[in-house]
PDB file of N, CA and C in Angstrom:
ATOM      1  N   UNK A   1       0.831  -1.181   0.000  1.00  0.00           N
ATOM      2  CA  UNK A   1       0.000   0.000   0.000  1.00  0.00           C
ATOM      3  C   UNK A   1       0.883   1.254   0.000  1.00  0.00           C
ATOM      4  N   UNK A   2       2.000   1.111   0.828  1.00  0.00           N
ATOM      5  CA  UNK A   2       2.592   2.506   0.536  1.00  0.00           C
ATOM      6  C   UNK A   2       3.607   2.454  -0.606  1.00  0.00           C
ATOM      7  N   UNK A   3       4.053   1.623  -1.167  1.00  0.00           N
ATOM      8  CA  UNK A   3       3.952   1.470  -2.405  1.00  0.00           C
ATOM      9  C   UNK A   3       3.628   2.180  -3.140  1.00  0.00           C
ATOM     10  N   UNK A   4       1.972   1.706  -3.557  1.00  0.00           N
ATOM     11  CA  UNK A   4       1.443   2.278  -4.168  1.00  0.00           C
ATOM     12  C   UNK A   4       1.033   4.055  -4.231  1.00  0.00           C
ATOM     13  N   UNK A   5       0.591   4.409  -2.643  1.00  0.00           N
ATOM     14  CA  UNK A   5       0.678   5.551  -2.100  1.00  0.00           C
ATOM     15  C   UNK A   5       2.533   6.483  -2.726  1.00  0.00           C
ATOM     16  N   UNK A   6       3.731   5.969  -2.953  1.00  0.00           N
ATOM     17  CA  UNK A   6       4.677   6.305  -3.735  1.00  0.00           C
ATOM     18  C   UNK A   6       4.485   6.655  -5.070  1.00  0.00           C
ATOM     19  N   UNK A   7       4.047   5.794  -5.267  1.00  0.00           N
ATOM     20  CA  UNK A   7       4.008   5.569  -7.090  1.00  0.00           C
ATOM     21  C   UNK A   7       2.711   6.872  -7.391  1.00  0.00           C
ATOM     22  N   UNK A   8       1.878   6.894  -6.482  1.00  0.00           N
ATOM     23  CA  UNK A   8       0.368   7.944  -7.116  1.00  0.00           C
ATOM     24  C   UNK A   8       1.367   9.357  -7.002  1.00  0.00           C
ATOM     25  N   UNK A   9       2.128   9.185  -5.488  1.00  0.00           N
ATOM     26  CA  UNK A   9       2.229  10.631  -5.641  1.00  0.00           C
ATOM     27  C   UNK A   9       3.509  11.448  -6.625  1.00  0.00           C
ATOM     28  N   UNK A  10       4.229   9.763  -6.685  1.00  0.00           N
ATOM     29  CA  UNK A  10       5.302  10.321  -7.939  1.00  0.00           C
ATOM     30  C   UNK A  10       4.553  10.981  -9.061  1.00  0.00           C
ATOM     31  N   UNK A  11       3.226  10.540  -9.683  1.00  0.00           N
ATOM     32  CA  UNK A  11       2.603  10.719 -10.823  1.00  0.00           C
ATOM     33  C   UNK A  11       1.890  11.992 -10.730  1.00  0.00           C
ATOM     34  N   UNK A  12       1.596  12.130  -9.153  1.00  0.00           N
ATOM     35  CA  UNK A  12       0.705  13.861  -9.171  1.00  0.00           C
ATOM     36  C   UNK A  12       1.961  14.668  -9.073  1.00  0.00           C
ATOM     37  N   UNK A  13       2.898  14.500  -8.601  1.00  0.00           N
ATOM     38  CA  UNK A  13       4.342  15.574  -8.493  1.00  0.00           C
ATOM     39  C   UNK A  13       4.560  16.202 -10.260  1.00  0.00           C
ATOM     40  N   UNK A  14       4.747  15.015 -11.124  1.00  0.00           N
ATOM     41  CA  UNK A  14       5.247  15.335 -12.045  1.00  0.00           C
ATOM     42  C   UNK A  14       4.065  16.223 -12.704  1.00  0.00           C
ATOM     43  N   UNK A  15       3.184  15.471 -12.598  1.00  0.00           N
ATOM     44  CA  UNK A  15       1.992  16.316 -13.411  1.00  0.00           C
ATOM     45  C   UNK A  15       1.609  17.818 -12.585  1.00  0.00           C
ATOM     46  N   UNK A  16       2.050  18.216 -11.473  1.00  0.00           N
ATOM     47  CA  UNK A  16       2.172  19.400 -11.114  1.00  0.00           C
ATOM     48  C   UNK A  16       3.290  20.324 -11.414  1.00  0.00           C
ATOM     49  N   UNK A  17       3.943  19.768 -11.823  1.00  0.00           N
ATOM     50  CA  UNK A  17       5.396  20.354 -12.636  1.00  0.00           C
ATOM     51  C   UNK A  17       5.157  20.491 -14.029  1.00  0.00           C
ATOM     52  N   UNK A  18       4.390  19.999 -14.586  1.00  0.00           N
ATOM     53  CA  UNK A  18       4.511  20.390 -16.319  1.00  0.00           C
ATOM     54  C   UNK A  18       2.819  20.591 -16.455  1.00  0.00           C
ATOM     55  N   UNK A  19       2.015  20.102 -16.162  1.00  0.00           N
ATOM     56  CA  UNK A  19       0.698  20.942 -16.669  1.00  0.00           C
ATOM     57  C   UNK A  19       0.542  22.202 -16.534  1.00  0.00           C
ATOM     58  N   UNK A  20       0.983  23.116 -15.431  1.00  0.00           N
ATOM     59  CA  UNK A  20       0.678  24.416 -15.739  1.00  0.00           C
ATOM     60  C   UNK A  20       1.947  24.945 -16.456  1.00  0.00           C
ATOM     61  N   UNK A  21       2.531  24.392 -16.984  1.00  0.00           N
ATOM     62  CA  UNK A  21       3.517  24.652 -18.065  1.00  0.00           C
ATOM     63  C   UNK A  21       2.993  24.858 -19.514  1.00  0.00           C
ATOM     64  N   UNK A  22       2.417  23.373 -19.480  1.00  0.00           N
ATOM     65  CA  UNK A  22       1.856  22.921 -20.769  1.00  0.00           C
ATOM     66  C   UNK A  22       0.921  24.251 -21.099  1.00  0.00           C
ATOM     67  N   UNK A  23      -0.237  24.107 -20.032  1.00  0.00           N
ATOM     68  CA  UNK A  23      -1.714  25.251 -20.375  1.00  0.00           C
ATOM     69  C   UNK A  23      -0.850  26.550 -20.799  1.00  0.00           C
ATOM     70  N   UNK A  24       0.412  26.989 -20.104  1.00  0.00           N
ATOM     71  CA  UNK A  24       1.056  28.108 -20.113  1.00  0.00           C
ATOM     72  C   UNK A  24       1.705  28.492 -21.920  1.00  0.00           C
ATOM     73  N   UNK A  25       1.620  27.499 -22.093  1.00  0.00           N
ATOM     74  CA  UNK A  25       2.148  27.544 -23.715  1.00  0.00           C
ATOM     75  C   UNK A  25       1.074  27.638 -24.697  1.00  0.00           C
ATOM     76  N   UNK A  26       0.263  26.957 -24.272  1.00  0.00           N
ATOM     77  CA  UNK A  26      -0.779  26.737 -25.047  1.00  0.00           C
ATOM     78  C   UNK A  26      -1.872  28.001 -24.937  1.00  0.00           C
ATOM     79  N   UNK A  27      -1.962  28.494 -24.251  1.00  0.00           N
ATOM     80  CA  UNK A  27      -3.062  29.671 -23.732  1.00  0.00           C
ATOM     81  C   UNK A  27      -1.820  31.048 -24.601  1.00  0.00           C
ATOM     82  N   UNK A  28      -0.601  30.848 -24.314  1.00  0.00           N
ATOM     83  CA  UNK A  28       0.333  32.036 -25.116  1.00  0.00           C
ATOM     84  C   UNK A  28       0.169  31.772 -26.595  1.00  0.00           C
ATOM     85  N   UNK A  29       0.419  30.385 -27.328  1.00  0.00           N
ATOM     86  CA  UNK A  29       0.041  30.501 -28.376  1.00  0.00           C
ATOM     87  C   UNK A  29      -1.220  30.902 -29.021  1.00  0.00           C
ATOM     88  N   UNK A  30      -2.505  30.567 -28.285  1.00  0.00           N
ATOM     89  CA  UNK A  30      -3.717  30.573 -28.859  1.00  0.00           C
ATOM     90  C   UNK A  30      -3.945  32.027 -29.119  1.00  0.00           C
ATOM     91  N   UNK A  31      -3.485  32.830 -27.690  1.00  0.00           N
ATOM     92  CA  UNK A  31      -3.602  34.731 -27.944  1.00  0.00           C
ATOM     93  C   UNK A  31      -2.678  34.888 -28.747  1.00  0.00           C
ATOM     94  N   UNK A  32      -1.976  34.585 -29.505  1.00  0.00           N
ATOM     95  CA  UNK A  32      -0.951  35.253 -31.018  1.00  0.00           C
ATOM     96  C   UNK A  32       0.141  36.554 -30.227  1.00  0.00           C
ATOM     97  N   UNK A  33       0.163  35.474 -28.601  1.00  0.00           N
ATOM     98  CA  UNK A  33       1.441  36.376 -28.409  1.00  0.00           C
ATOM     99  C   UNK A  33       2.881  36.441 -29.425  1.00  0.00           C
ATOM    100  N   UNK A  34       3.850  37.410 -29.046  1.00  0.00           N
ATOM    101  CA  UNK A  34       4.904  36.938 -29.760  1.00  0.00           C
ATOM    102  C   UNK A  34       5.570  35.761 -28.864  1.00  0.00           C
ATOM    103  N   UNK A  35       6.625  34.768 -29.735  1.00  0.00           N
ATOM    104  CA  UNK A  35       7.097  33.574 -28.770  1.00  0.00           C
ATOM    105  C   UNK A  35       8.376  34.295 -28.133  1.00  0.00           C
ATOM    106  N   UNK A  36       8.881  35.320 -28.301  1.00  0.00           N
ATOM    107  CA  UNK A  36      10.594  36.311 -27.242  1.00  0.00           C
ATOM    108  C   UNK A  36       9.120  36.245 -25.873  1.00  0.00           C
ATOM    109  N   UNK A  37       8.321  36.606 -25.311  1.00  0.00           N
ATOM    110  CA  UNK A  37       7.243  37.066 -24.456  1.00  0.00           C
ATOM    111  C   UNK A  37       7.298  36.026 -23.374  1.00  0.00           C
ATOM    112  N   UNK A  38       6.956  34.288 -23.811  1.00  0.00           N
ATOM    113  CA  UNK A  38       7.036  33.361 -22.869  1.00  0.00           C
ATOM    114  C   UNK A  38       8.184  33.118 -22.406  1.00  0.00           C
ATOM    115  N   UNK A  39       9.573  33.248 -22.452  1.00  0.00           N
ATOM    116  CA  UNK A  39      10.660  33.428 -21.816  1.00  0.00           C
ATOM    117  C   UNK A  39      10.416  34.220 -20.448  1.00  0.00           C
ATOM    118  N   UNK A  40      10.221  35.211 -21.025  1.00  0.00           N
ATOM    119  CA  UNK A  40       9.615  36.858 -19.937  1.00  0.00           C
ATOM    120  C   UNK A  40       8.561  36.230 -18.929  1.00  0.00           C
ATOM    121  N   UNK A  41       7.281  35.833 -19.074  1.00  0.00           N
ATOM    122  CA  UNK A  41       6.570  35.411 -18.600  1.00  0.00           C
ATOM    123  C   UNK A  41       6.847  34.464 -17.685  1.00  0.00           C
ATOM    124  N   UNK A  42       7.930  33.447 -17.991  1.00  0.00           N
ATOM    125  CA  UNK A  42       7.970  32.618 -17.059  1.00  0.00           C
ATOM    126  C   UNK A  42       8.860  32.807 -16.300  1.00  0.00           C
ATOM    127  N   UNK A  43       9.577  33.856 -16.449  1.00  0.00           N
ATOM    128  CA  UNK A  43      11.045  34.460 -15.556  1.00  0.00           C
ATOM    129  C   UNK A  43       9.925  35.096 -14.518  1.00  0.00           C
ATOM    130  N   UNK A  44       9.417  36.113 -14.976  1.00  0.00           N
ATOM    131  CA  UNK A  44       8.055  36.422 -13.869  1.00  0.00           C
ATOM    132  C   UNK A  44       7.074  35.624 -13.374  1.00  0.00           C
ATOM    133  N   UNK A  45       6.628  34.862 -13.797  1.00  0.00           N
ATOM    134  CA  UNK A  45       6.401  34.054 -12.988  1.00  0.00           C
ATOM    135  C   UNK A  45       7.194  33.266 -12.064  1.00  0.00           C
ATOM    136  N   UNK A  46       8.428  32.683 -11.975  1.00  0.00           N
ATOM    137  CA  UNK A  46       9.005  32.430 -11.251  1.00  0.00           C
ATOM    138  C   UNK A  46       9.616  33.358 -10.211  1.00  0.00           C
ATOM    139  N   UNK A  47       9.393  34.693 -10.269  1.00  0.00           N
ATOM    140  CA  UNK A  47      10.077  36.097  -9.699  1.00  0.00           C
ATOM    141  C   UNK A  47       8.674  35.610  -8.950  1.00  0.00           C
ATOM    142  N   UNK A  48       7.766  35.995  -9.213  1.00  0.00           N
ATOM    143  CA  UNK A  48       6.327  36.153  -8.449  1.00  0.00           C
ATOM    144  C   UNK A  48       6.155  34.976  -7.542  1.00  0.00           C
ATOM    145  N   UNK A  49       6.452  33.634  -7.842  1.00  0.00           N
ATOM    146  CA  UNK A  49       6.254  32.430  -7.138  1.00  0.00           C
ATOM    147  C   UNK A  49       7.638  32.475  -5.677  1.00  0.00           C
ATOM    148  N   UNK A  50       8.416  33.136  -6.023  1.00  0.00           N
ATOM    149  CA  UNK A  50       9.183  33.214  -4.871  1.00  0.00           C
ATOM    150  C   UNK A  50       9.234  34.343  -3.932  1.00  0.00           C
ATOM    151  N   UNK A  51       8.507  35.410  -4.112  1.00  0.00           N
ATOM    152  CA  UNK A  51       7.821  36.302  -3.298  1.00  0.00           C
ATOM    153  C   UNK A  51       6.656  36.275  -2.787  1.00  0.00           C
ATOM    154  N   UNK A  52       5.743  35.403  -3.434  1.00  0.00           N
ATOM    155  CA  UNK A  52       4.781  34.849  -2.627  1.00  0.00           C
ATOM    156  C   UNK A  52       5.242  34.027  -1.348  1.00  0.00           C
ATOM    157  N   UNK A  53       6.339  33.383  -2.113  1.00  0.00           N
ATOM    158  CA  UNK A  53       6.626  32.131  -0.942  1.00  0.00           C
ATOM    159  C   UNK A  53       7.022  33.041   0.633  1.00  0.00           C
ATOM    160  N   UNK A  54       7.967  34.066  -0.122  1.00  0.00           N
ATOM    161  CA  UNK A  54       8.786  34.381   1.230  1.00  0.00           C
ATOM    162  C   UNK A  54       7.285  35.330   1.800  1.00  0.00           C
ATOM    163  N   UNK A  55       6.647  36.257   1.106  1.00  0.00           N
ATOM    164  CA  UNK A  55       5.567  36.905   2.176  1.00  0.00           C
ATOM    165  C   UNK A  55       4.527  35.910   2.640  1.00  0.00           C
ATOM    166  N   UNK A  56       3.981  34.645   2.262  1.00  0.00           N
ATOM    167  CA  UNK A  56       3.398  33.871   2.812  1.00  0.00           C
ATOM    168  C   UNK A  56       3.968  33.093   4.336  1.00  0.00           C
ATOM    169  N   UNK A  57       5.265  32.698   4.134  1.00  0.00           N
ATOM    170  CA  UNK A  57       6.253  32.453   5.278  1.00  0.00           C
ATOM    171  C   UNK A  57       6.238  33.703   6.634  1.00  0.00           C
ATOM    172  N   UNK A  58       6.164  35.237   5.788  1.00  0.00           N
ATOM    173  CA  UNK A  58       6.097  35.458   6.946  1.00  0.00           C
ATOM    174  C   UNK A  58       4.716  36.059   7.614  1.00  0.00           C
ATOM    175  N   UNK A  59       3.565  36.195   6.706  1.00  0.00           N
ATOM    176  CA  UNK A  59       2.557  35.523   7.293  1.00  0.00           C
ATOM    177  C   UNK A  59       2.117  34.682   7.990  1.00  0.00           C
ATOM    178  N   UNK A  60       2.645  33.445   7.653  1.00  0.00           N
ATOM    179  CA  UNK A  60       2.180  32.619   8.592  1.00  0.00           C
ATOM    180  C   UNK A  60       2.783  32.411   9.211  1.00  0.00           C
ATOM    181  N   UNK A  61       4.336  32.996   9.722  1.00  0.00           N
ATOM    182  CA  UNK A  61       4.844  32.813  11.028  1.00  0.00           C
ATOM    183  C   UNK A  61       4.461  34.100  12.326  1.00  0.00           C
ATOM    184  N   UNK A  62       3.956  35.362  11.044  1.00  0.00           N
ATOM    185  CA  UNK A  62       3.381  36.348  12.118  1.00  0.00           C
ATOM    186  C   UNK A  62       1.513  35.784  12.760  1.00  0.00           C
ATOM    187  N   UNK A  63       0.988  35.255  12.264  1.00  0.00           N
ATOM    188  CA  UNK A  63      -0.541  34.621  12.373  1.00  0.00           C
ATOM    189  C   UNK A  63       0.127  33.854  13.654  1.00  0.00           C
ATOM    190  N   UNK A  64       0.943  32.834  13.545  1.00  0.00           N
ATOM    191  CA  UNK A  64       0.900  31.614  14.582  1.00  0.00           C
ATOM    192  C   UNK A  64       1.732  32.404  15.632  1.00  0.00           C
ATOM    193  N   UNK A  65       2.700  33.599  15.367  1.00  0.00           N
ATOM    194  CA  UNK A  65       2.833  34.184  16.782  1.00  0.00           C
ATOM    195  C   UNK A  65       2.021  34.618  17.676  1.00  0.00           C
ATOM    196  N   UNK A  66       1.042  35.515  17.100  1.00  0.00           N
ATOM    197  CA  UNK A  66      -0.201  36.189  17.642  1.00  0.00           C
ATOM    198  C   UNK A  66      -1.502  35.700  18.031  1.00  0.00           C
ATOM    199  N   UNK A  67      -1.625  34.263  16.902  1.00  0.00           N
ATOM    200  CA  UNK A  67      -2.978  33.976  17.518  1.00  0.00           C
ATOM    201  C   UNK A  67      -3.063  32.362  17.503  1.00  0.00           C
ATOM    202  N   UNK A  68      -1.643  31.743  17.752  1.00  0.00           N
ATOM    203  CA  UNK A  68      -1.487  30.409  17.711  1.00  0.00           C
ATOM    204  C   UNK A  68      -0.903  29.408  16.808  1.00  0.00           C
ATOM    205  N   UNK A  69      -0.723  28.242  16.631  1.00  0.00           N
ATOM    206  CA  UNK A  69      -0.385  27.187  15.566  1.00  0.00           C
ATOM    207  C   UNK A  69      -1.587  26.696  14.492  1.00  0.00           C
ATOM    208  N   UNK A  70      -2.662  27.148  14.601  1.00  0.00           N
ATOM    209  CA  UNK A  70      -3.334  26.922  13.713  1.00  0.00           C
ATOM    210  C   UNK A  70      -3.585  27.875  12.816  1.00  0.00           C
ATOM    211  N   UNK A  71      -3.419  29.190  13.327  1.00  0.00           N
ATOM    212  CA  UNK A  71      -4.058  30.613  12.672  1.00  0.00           C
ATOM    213  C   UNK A  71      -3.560  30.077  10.932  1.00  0.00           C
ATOM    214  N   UNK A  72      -2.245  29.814  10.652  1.00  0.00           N
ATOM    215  CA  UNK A  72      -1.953  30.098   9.909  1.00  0.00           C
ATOM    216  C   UNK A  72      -2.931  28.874   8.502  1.00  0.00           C
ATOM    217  N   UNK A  73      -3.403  28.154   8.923  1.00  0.00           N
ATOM    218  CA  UNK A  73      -3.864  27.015   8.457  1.00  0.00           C
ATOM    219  C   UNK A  73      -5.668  27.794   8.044  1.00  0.00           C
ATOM    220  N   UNK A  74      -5.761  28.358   9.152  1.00  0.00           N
ATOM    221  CA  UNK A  74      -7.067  29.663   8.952  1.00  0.00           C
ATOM    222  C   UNK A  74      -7.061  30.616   7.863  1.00  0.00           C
ATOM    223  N   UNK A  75      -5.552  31.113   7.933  1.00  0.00           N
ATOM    224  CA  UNK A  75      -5.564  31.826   7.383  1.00  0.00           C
ATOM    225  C   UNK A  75      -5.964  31.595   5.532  1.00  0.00           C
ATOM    226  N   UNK A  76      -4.629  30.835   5.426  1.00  0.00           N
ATOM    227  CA  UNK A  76      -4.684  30.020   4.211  1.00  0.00           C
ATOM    228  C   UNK A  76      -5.946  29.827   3.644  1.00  0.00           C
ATOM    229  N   UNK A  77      -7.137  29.299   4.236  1.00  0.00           N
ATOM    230  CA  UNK A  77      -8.579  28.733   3.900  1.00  0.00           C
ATOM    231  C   UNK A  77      -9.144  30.270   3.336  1.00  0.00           C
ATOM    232  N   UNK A  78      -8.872  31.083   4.522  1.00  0.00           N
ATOM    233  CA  UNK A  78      -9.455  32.599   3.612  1.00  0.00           C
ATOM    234  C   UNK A  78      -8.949  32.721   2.458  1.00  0.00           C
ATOM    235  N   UNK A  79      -7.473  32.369   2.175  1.00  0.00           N
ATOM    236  CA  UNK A  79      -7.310  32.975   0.906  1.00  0.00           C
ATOM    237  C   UNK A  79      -7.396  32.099  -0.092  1.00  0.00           C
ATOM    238  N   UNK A  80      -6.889  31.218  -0.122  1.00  0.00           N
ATOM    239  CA  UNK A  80      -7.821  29.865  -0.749  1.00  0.00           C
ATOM    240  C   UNK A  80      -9.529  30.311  -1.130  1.00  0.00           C
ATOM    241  N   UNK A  81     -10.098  30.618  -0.172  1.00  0.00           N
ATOM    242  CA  UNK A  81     -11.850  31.395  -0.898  1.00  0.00           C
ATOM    243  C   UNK A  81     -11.415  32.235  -1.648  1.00  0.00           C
ATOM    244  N   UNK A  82     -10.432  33.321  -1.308  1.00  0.00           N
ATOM    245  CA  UNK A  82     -10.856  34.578  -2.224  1.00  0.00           C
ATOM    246  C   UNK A  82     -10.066  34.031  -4.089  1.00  0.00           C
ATOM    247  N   UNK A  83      -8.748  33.522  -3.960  1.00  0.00           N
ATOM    248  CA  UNK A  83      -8.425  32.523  -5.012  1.00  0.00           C
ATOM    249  C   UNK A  83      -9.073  32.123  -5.677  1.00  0.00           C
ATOM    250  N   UNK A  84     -10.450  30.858  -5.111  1.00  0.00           N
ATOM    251  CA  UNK A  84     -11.454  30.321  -5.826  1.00  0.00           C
ATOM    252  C   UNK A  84     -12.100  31.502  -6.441  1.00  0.00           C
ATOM    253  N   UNK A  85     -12.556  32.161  -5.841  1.00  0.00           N
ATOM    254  CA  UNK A  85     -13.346  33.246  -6.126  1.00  0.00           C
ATOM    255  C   UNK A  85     -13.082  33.907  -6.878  1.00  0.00           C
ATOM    256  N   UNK A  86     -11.455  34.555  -7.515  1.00  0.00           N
ATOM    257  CA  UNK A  86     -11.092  34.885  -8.480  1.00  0.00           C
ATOM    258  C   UNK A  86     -11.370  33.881  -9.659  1.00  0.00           C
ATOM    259  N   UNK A  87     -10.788  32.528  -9.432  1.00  0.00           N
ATOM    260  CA  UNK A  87     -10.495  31.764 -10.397  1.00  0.00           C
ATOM    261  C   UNK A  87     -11.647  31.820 -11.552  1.00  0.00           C
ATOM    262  N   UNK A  88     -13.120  31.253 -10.521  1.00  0.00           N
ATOM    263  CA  UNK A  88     -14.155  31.321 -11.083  1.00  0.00           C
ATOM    264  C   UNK A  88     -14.523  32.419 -11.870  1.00  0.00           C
ATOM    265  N   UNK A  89     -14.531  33.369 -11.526  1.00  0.00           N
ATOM    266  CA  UNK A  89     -14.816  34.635 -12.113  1.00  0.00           C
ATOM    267  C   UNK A  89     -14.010  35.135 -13.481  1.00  0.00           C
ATOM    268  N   UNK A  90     -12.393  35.324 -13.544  1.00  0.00           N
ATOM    269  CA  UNK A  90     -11.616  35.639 -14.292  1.00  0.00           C
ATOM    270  C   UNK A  90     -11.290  34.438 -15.221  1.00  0.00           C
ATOM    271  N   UNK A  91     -11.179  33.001 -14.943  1.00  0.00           N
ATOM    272  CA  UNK A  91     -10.293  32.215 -15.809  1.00  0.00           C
ATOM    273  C   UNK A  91     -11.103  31.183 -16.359  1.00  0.00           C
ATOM    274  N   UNK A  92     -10.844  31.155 -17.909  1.00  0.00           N
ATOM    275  CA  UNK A  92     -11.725  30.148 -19.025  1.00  0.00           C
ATOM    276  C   UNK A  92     -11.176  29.200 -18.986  1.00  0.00           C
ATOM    277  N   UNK A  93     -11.999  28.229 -19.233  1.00  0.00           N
ATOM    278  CA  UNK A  93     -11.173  26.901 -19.194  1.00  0.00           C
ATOM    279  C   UNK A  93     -11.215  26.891 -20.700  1.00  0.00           C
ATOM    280  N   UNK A  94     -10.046  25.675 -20.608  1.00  0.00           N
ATOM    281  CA  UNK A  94      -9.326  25.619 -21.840  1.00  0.00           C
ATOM    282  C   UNK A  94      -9.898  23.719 -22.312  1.00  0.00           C
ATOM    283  N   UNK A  95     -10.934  23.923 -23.294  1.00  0.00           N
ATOM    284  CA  UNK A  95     -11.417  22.942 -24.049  1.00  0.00           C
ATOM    285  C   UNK A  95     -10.008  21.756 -24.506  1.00  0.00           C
ATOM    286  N   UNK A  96      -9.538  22.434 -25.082  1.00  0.00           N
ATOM    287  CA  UNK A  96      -8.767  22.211 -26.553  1.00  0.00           C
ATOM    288  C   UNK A  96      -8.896  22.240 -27.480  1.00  0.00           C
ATOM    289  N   UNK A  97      -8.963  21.258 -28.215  1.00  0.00           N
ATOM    290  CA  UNK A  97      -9.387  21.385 -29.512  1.00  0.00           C
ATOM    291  C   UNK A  97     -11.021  20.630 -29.788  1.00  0.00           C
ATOM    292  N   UNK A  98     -11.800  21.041 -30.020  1.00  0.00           N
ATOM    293  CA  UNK A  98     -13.149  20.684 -29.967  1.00  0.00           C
ATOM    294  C   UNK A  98     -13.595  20.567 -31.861  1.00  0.00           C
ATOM    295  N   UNK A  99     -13.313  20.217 -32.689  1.00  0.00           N
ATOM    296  CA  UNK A  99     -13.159  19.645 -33.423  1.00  0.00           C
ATOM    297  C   UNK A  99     -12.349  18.620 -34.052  1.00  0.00           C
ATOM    298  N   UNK A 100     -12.261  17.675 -35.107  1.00  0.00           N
ATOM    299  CA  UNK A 100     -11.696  16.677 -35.436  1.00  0.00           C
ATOM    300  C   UNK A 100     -11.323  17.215 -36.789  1.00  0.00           C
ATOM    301  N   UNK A 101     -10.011  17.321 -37.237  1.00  0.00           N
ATOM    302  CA  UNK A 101      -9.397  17.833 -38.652  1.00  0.00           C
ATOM    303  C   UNK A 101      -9.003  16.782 -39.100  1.00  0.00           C
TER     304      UNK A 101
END
């Protein structure tokens, strides 16, 4: 069983490493960006993913000073809603290709 429990989560790791890659290419090509742009994009995005990290860190080490070891787990859930809440609102999902050529 943990085995298996290995093997699933080897398969969700990887697929969290390249699907929002993949959509990331695919959503740049479909808008007729130029291709010099996704270089840029993903340098910022990676600029952005590591400033989240560090102001989230110290969020949630200022939450669990002030109002305990869980706050920060609280906290998270709020923003997690407002996230969803964007997601839904702002972002199309991506079909693919919905015809047969």
């Amino acid at each position: 069983m943990l085995l298996f429990g290995r093997l699933l989560a080897g398969i969700a790791t990887s697929l969290l490493f390249s699907v929002p890659d993949s959509w990331m290419v695919c959503e740049h090509n479909a808008k007729g960006f130029e291709e010099g742009l996704l270089s840029d994009t993903f340098s910022w995005a990676t600029f952005g993913n590591g400033l989240v990290a560090i102001i989230s860190g110290i969020l949630a080490n200022w939450a669990a000073d002030y109002y305990g070891v869980v706050a920060p787990f609280m906290v998270a859930v709020g923003l997690f809603t407002v996230a969803a809440g964007f997601i839904i609102a702002f972002w199309g999902e991506n079909f693919g290709q919905t015809t047969v050529t």
